[in-house]
C-alpha atoms as a PDB file:
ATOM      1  CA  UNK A   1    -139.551 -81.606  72.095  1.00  0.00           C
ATOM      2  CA  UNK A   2    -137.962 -82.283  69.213  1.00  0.00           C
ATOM      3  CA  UNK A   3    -134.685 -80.376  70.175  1.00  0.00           C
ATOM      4  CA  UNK A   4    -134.745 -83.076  73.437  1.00  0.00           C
ATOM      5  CA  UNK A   5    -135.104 -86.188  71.350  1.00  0.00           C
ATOM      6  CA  UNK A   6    -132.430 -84.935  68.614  1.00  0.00           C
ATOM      7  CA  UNK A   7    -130.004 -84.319  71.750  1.00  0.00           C
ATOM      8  CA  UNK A   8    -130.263 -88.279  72.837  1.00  0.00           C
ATOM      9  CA  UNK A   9    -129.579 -89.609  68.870  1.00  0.00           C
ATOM     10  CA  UNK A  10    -127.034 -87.323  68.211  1.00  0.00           C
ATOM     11  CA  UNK A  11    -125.099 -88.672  71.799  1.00  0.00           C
ATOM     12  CA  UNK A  12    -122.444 -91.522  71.330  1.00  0.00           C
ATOM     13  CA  UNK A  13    -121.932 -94.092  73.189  1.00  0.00           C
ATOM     14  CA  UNK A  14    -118.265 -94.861  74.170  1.00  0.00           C
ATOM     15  CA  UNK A  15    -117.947 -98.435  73.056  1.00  0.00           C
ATOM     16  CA  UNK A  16    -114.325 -98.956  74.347  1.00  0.00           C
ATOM     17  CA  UNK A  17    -113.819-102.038  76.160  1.00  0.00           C
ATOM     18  CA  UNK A  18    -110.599-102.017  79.740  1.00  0.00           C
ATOM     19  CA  UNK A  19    -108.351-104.978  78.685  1.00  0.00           C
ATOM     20  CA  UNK A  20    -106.186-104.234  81.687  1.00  0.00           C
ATOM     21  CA  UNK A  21    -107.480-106.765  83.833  1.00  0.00           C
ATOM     22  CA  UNK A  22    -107.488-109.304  81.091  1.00  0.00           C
ATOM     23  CA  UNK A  23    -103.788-108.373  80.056  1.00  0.00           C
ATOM     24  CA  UNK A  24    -103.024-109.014  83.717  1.00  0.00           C
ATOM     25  CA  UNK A  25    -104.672-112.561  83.716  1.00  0.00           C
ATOM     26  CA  UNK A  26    -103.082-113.770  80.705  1.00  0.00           C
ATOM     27  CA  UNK A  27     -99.869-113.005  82.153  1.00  0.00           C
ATOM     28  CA  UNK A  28    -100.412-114.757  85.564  1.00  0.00           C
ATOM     29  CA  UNK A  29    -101.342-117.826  83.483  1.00  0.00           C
ATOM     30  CA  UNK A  30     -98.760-117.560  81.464  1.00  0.00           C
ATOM     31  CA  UNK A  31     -96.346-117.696  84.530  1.00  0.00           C
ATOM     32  CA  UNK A  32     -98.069-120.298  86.073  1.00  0.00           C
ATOM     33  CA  UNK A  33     -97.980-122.562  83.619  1.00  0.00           C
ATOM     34  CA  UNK A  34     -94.139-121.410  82.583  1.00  0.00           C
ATOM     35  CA  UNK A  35     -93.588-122.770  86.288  1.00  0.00           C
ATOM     36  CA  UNK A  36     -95.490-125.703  86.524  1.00  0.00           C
ATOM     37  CA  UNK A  37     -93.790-126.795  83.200  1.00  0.00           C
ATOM     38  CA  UNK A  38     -90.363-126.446  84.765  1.00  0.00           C
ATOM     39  CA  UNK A  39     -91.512-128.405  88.133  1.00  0.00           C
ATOM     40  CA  UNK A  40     -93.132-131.456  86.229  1.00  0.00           C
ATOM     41  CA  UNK A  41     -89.245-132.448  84.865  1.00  0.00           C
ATOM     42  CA  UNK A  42     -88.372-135.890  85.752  1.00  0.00           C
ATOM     43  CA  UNK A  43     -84.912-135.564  87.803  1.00  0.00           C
ATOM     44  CA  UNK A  44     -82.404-137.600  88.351  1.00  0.00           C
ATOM     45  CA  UNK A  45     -81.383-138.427  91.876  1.00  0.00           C
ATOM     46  CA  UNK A  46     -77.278-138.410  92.436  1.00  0.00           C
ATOM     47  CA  UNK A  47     -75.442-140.248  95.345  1.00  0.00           C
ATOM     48  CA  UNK A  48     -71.918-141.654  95.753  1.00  0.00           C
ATOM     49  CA  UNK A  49     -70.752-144.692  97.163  1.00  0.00           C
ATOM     50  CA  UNK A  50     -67.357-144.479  99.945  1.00  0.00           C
ATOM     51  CA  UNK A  51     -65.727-147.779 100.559  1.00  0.00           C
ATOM     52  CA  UNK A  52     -68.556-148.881 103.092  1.00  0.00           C
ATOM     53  CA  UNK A  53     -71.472-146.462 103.606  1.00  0.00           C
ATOM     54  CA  UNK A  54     -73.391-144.562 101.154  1.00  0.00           C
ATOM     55  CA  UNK A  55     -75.005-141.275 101.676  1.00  0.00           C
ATOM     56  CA  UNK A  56     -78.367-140.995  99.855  1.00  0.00           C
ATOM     57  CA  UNK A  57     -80.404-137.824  99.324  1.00  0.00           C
ATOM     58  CA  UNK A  58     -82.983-137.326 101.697  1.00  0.00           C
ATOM     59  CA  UNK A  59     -82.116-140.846 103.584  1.00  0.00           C
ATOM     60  CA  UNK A  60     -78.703-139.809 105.014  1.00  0.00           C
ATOM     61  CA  UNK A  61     -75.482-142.209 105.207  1.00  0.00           C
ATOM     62  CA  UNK A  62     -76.103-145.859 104.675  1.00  0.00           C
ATOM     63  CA  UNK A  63     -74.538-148.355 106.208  1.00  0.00           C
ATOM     64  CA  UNK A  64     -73.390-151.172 103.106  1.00  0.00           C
ATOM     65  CA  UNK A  65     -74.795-153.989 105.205  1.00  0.00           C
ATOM     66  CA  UNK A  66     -78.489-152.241 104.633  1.00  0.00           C
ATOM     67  CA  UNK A  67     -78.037-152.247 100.957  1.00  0.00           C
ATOM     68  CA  UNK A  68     -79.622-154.703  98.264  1.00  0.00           C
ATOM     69  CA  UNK A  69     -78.706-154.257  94.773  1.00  0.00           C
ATOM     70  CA  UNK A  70     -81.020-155.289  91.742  1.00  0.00           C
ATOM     71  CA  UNK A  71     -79.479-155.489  88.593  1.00  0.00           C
ATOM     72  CA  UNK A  72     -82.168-156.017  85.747  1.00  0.00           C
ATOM     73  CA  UNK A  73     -81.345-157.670  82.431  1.00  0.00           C
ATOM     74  CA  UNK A  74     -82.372-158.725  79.253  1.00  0.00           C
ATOM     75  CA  UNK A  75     -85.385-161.340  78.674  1.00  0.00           C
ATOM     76  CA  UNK A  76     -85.947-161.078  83.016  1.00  0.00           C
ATOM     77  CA  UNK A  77     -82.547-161.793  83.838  1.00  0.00           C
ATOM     78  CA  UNK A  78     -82.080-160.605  87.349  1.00  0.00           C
ATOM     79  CA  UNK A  79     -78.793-160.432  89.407  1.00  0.00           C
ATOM     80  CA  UNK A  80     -78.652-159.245  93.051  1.00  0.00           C
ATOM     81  CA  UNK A  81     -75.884-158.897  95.646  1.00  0.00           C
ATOM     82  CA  UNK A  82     -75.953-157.261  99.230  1.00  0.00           C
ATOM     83  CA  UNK A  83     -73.519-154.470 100.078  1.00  0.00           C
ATOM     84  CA  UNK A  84     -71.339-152.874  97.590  1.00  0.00           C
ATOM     85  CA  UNK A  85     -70.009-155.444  94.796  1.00  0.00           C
ATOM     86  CA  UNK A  86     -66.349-154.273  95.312  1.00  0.00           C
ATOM     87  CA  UNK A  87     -67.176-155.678  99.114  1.00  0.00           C
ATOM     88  CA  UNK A  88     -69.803-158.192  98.743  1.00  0.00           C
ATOM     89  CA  UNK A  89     -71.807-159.348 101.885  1.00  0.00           C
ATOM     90  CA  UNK A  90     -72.495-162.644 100.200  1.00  0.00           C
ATOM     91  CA  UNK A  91     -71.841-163.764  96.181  1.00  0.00           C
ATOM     92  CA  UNK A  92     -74.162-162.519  93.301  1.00  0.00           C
ATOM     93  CA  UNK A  93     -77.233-164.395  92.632  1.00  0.00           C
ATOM     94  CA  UNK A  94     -78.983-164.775  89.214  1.00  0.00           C
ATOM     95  CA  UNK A  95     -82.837-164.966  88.761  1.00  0.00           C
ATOM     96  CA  UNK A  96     -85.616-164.974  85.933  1.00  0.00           C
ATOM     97  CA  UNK A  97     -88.417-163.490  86.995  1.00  0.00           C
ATOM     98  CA  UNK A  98     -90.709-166.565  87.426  1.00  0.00           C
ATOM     99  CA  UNK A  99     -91.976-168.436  90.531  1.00  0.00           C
ATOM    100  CA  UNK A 100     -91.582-165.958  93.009  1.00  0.00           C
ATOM    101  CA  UNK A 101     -87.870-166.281  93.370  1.00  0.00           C
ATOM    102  CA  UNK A 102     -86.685-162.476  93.008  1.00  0.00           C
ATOM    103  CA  UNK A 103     -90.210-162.407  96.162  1.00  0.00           C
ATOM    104  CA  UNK A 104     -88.581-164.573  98.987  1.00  0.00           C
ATOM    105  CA  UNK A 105     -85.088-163.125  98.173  1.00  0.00           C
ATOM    106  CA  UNK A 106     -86.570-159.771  98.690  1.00  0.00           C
ATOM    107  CA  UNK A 107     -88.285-160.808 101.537  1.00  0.00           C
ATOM    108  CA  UNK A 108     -85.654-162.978 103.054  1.00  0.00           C
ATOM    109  CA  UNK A 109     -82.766-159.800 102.720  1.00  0.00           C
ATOM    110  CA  UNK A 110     -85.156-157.571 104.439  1.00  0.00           C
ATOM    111  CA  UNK A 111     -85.826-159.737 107.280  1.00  0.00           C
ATOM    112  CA  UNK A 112     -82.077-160.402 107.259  1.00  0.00           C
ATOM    113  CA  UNK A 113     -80.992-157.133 107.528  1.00  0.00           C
ATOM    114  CA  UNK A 114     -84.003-155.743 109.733  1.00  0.00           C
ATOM    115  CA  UNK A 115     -82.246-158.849 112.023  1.00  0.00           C
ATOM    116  CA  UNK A 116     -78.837-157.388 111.740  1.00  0.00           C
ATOM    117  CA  UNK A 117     -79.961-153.787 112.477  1.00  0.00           C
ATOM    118  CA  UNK A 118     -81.691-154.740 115.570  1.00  0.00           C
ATOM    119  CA  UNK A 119     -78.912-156.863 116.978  1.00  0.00           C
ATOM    120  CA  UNK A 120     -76.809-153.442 116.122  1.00  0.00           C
ATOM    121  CA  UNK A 121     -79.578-151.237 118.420  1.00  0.00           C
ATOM    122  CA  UNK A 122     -81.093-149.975 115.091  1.00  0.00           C
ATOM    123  CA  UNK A 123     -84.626-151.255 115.271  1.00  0.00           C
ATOM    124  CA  UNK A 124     -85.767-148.304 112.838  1.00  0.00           C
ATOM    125  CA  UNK A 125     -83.723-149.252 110.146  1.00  0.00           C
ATOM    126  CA  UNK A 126     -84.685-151.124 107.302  1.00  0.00           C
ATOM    127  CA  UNK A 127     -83.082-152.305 104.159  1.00  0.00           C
ATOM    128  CA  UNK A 128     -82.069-150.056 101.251  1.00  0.00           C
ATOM    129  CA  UNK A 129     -83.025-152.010  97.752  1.00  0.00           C
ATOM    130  CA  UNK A 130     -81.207-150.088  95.078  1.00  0.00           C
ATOM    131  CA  UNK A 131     -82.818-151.162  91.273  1.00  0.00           C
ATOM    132  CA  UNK A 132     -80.564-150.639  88.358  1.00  0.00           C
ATOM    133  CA  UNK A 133     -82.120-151.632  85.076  1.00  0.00           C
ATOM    134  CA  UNK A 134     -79.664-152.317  82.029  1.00  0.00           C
ATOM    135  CA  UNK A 135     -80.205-150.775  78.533  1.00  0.00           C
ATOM    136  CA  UNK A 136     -81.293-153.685  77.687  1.00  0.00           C
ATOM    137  CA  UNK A 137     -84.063-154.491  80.463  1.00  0.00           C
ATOM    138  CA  UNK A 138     -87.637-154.047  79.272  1.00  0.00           C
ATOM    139  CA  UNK A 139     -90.272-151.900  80.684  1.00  0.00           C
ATOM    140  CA  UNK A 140     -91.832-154.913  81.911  1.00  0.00           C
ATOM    141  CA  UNK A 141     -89.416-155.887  84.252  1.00  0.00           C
ATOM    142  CA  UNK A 142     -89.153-152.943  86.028  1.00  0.00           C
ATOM    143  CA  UNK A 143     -92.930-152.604  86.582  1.00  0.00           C
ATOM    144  CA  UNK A 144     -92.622-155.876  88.171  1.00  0.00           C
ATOM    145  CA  UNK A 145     -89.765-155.514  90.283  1.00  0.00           C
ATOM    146  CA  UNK A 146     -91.005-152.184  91.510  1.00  0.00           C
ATOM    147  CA  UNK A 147     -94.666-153.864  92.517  1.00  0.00           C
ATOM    148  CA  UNK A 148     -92.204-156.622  94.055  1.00  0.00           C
ATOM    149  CA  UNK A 149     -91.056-153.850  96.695  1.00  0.00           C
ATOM    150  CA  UNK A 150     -94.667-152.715  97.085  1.00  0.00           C
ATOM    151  CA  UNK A 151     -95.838-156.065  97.861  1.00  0.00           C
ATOM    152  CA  UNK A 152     -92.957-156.765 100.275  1.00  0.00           C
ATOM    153  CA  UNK A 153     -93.590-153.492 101.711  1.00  0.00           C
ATOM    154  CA  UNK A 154     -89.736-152.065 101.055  1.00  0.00           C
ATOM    155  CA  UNK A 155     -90.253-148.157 102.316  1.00  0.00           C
ATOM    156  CA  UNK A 156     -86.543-147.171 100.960  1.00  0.00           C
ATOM    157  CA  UNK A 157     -86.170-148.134  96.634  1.00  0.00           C
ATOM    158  CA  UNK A 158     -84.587-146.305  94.495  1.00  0.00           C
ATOM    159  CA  UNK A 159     -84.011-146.613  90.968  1.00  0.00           C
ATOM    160  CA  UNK A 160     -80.718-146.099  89.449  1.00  0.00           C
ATOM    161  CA  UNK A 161     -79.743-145.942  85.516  1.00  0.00           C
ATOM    162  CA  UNK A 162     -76.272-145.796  86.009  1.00  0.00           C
ATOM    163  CA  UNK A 163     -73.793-148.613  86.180  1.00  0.00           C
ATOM    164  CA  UNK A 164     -70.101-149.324  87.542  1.00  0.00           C
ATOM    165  CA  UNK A 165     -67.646-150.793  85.977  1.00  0.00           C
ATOM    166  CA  UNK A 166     -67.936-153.966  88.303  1.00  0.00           C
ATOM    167  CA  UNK A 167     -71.580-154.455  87.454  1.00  0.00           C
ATOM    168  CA  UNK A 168     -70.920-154.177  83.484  1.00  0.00           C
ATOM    169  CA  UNK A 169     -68.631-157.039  83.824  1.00  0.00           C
ATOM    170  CA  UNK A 170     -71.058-158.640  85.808  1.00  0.00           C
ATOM    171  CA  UNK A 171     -73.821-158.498  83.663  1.00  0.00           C
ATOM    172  CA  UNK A 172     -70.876-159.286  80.606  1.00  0.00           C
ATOM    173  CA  UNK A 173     -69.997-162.474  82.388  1.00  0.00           C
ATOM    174  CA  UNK A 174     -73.839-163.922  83.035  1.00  0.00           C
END
C-alpha cells in the first residue's frame, strides 16, 4: 500500500500551458486594428473643373448651371456665385451669416436650378452646392452652413479646401 501511494506523489504533473491559440489571436487583432486604423483616415476628395461641366467622384459630370459655390470668410463673411466664376451664371453675392440670408439664397438657387433642369427634361437633377471655407473661416461657420444644406434638404454638398486663383482675388477684393 505504501508502494501505491508513493507511486501517485512521486508523479508530476505537466504544468505547461498551449499559447498557440493565443499567439494566433493576438495577431488577428493586431491586423484588425492595423486595418481599421488605415480605413478611419480622413480623405480628401479630388475633381477638376473643364470650361463648363465638372465631373465629381461618385456624382458623374456636372453640368455648371447645377453648381452653387460657397465661399466662407472671416468673422461670417460669405460670398456665393452660380456656375464656375471664370463663367458666372449671375454676379457674386456677399452675406454675413445673420437673418437667414445665406437660407433663402440656398433655397431660392435650388428651386432655380431644380426649374432649369426640368425645363431641360432633367427632373432628377438637383443642384450641386460646393462649400469652400478660407484659412481664415472659423469652425463655426462651417457647422452652420453645413446644417444650412441639411435644413434645405441639399442631397449633393461637398466641401472643398482648395481655392483658385479667381476666388483668392475675390475674397482679396471683399
Amino acid at each position: 500500500m505504501k508502494n501505491l501511494a508513493q507511486k501517485f506523489r512521486d508523479r508530476k504533473l505537466n504544468s505547461g500551458v498551449d499559447l498557440t491559440a493565443m499567439v494566433s489571436i493576438s495577431f488577428l487583432l493586431i491586423s484588425f486594428f492595423m486595418v481599421v486604423n488605415e480605413l478611419s483616415k480622413p480623405s480628401k476628395m479630388n475633381f477638376y473643373l473643364p470650361e463648363k461641366y465638372a465631373c465629381l467622384e461618385n456624382i458623374g459630370c456636372v453640368k455648371a448651371d447645377q453648381m452653387f459655390t460657397i465661399l466662407l470668410d472671416k468673422n461670417g463673411k460669405m460670398i456665393t456665385y452660380s456656375g464656375l466664376l471664370e463663367f458666372p451664371l449671375e454676379k457674386p453675392k456677399e452675406f454675413k451669416f445673420q437673418k437667414n440670408d445665406i437660407r433663402r439664397e440656398v433655397f431660392r438657387k435650388k428651386k432655380e436650378i431644380k426649374d432649369y433642369m426640368i425645363s431641360e427634361g432633367k427632373p432628377m437633377s438637383g443642384v450641386v452646392v460646393i462649400i469652400k471655407p478660407s484659412k481664415y473661416s472659423n469652425y463655426g461657420s462651417l457647422v452652420n452652413i453645413v446644417n444650412e444644406m441639411k435644413i434645405a434638404n441639399i442631397e449633393t454638398y461637398s466641401i472643398v479646401d482648395d481655392f483658385t486663383a479667381e476666388e483668392s482675388k475675390l475674397l482679396a477684393s471683399n
